[in-house]
C-alpha atoms as a PDB file:
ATOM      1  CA  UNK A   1     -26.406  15.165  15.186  1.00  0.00           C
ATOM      2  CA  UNK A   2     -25.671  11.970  16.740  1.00  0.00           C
ATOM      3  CA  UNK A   3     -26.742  10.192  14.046  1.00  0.00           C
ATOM      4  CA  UNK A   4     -25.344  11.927  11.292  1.00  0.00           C
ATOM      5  CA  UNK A   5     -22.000  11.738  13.022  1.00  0.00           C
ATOM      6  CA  UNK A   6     -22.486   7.584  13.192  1.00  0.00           C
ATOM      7  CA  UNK A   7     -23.514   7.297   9.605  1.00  0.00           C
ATOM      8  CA  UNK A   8     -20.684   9.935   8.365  1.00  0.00           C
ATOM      9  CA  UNK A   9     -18.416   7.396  10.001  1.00  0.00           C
ATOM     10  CA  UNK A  10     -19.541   4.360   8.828  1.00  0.00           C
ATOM     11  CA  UNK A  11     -19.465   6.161   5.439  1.00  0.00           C
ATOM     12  CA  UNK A  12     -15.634   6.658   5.980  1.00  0.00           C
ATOM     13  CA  UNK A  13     -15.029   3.196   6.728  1.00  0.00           C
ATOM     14  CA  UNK A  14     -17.075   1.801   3.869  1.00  0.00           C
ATOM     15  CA  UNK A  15     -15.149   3.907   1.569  1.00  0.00           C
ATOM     16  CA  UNK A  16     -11.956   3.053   2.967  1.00  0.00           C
ATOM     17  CA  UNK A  17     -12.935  -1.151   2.568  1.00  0.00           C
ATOM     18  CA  UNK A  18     -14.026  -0.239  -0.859  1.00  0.00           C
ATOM     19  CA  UNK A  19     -10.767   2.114  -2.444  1.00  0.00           C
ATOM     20  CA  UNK A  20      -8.308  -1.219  -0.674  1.00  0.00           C
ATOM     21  CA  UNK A  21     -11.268  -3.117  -2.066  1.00  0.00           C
ATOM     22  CA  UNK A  22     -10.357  -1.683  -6.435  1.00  0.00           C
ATOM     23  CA  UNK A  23      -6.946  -2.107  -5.999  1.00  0.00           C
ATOM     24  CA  UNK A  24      -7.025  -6.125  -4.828  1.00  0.00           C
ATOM     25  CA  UNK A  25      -9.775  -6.475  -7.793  1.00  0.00           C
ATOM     26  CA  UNK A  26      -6.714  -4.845 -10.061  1.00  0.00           C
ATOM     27  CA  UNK A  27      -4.364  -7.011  -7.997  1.00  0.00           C
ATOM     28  CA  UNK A  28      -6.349 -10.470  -8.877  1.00  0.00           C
ATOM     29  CA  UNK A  29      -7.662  -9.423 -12.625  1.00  0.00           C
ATOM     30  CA  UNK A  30      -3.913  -9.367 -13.407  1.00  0.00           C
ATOM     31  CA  UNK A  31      -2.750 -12.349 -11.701  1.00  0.00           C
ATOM     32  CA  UNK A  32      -0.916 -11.332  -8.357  1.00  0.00           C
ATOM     33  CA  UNK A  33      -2.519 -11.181  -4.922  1.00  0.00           C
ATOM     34  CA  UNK A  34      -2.772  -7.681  -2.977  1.00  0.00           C
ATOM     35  CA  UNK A  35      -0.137  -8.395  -0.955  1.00  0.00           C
ATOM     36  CA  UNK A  36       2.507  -8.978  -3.719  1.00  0.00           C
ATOM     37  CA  UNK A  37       1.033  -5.708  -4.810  1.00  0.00           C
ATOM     38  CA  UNK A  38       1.954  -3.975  -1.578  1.00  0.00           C
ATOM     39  CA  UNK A  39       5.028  -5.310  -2.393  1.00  0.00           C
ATOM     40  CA  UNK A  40       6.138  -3.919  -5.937  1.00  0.00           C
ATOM     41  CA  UNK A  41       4.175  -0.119  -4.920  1.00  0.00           C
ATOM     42  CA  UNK A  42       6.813   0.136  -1.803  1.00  0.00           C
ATOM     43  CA  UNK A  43       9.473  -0.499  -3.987  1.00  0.00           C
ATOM     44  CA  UNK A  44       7.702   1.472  -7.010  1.00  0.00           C
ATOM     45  CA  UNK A  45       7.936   4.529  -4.526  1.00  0.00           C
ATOM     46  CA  UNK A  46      11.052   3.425  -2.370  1.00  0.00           C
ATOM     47  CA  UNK A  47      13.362   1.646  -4.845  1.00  0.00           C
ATOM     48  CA  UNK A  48      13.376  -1.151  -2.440  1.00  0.00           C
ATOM     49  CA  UNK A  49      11.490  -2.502   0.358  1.00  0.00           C
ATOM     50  CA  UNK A  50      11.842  -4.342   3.902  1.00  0.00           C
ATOM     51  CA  UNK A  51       9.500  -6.196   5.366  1.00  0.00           C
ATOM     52  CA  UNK A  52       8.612  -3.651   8.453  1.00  0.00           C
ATOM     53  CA  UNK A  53       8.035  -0.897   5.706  1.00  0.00           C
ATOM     54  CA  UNK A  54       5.749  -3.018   4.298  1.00  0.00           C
ATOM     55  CA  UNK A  55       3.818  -4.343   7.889  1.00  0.00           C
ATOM     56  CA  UNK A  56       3.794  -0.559   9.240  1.00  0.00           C
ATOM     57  CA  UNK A  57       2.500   1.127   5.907  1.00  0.00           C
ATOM     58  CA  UNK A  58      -0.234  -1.060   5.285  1.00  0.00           C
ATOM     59  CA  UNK A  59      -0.831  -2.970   9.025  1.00  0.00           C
ATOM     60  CA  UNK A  60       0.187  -6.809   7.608  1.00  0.00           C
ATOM     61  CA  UNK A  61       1.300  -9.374   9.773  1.00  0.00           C
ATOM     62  CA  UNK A  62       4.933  -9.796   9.644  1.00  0.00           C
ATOM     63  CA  UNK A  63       4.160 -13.566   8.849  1.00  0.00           C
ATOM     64  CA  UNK A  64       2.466 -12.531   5.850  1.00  0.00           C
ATOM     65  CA  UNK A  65       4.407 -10.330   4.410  1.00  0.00           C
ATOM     66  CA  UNK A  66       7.678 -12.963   5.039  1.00  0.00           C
ATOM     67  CA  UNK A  67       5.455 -15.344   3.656  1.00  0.00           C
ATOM     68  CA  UNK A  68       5.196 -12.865   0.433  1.00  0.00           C
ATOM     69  CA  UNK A  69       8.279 -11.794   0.257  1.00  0.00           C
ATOM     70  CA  UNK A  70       9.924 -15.411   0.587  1.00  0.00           C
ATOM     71  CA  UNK A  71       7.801 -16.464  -2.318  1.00  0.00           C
ATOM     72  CA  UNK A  72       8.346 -13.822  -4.589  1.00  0.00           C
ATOM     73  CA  UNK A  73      12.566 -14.548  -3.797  1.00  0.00           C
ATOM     74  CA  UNK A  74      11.335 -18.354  -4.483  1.00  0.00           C
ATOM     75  CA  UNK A  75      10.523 -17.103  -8.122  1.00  0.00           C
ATOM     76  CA  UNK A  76      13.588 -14.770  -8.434  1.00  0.00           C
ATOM     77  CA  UNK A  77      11.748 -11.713  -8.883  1.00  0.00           C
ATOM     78  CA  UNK A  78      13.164 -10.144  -5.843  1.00  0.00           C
ATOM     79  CA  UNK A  79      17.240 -10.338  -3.924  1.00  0.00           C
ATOM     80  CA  UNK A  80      18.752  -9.256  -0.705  1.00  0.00           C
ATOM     81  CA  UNK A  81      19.741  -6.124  -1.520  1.00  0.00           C
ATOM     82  CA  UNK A  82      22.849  -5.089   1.880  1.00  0.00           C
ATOM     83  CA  UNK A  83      23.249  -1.971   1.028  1.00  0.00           C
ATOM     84  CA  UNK A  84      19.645  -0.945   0.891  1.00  0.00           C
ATOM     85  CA  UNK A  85      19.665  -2.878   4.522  1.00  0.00           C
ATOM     86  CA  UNK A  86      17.912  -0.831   7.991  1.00  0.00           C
ATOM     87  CA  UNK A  87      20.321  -1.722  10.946  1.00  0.00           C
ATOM     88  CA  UNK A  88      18.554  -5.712  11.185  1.00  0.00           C
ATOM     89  CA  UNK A  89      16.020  -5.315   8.672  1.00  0.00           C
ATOM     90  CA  UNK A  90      16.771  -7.026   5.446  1.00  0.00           C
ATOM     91  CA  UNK A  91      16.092  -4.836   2.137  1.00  0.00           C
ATOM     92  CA  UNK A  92      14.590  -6.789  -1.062  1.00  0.00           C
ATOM     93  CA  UNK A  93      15.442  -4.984  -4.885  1.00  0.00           C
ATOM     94  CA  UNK A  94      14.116  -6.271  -8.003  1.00  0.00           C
ATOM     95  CA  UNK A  95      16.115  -9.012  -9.759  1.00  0.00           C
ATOM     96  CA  UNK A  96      16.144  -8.069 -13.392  1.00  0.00           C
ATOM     97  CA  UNK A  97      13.394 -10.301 -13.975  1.00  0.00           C
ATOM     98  CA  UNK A  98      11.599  -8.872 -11.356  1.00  0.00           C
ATOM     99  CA  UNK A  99      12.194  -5.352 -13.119  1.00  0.00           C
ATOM    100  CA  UNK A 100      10.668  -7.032 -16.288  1.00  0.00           C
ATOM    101  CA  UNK A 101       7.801  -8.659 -14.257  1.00  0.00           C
ATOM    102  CA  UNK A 102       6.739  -5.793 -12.207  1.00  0.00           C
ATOM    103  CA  UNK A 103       7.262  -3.185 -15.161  1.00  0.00           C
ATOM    104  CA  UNK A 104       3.673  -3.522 -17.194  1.00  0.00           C
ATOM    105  CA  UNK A 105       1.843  -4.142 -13.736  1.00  0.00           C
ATOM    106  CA  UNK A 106       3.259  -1.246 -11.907  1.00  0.00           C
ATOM    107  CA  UNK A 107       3.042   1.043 -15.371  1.00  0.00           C
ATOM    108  CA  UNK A 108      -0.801  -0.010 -15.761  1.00  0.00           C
ATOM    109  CA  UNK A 109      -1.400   0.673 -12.224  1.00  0.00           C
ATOM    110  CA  UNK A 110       0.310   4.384 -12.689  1.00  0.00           C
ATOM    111  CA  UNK A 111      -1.932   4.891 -15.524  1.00  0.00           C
ATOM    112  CA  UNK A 112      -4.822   4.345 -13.793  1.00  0.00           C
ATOM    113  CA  UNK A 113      -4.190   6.077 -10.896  1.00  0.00           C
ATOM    114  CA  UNK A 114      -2.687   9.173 -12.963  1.00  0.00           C
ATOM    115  CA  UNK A 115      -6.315   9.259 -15.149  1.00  0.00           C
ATOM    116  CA  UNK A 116      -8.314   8.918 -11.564  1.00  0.00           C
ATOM    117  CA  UNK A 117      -6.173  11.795 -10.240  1.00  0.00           C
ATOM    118  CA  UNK A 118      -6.747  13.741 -13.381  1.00  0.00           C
ATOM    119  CA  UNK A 119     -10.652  13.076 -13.657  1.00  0.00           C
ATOM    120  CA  UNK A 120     -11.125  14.197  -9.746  1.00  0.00           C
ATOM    121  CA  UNK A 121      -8.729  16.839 -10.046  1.00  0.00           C
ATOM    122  CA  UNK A 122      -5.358  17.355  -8.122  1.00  0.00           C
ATOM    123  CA  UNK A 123      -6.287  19.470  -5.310  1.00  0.00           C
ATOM    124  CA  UNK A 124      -9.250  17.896  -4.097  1.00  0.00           C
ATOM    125  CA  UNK A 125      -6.936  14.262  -3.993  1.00  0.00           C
ATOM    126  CA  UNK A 126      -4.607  16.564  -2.048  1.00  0.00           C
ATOM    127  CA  UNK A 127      -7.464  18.130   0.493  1.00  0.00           C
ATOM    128  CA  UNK A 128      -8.885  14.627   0.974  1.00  0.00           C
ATOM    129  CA  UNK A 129      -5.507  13.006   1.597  1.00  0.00           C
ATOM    130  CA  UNK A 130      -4.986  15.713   4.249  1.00  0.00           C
ATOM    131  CA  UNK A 131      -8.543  15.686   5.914  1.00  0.00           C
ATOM    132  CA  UNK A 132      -7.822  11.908   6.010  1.00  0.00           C
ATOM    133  CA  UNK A 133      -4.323  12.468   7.367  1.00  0.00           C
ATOM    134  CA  UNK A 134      -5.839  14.700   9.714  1.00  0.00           C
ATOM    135  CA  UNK A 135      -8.141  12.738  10.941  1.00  0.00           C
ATOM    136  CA  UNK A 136      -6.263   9.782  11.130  1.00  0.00           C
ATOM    137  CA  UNK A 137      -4.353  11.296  13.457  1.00  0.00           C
ATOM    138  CA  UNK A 138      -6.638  13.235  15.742  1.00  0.00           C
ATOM    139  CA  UNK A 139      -8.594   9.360  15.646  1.00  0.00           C
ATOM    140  CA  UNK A 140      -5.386   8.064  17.111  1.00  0.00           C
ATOM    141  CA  UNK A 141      -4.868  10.864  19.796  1.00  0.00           C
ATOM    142  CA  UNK A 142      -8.187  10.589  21.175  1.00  0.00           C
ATOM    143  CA  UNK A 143      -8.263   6.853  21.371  1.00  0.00           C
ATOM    144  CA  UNK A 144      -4.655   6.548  22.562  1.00  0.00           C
ATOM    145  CA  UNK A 145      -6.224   9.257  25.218  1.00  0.00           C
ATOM    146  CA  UNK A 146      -9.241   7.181  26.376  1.00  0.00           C
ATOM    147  CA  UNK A 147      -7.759   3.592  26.334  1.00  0.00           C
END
């Protein structure tokens, strides 16, 4: 049982490389790192993005992420956007060449992920989203428990 339980979870974390590990192959077969990819989904689901969104959703160094966001700013794909703005934490929008940029990238991305959705079917991407919600969380209780 042991065993099974070791391999199971070295099959979860193998998995888990590999699905981060398809979207930076996406992310460098259309000419943007993973990072600036992390970048345009948060604000494809959020409308904007801050830098602390970013670090907490997907565990980045701040430094990283700044360095990101500062280049992407450096190109004028993204502005300080106040009124988007979290108490101290500064809120980026698309410039409207950002909007143009990000547009076939984010749409190719959707259509991909739309067909994958599709082809495994909607409720088992739901059950396997919650089992890994689940155990996400029950992983962090127990270790927060025994630290």
């Amino acid at each position: 049982m042991k065993y099974d339980a070791l391999k199971l979870l070295g099959d979860i974390n193998r998995a888990v490389i590999q699905f981060r590990g398809v979207y930076s192959a996406w992310s460098k077969k259309h000419g943007i790192s993973y990072n600036e990819m992390l970048v345009l989904y948060t604000i494809r689901d959020n409308g904007f993005c801050t830098q602390k969104q970013i670090c907490d959703h997907y565990l980045l160094p701040r430094q990283t992420i700044n360095h990101v966001i500062a280049e992407m700013r450096k190109r004028e794909l993204l502005i300080l956007s106040p009124e988007n703005c979290i108490g101290r934490e500064k809120a980026f929008v698309l410039t409207e060449k950002g909007k143009g940029y990000a547009a076939p990238l984010l749409e190719s991305l959707s259509r991909i992920e739309i067909e994958t959705i599709e082809r495994v079917g909607y409720e088992n991407i739901c059950a396997m989203t919650k089992a890994m919600m689940s155990f996400d969380d029950t992983l962090r209780a127990v270790m927060e428990k025994n630290i």
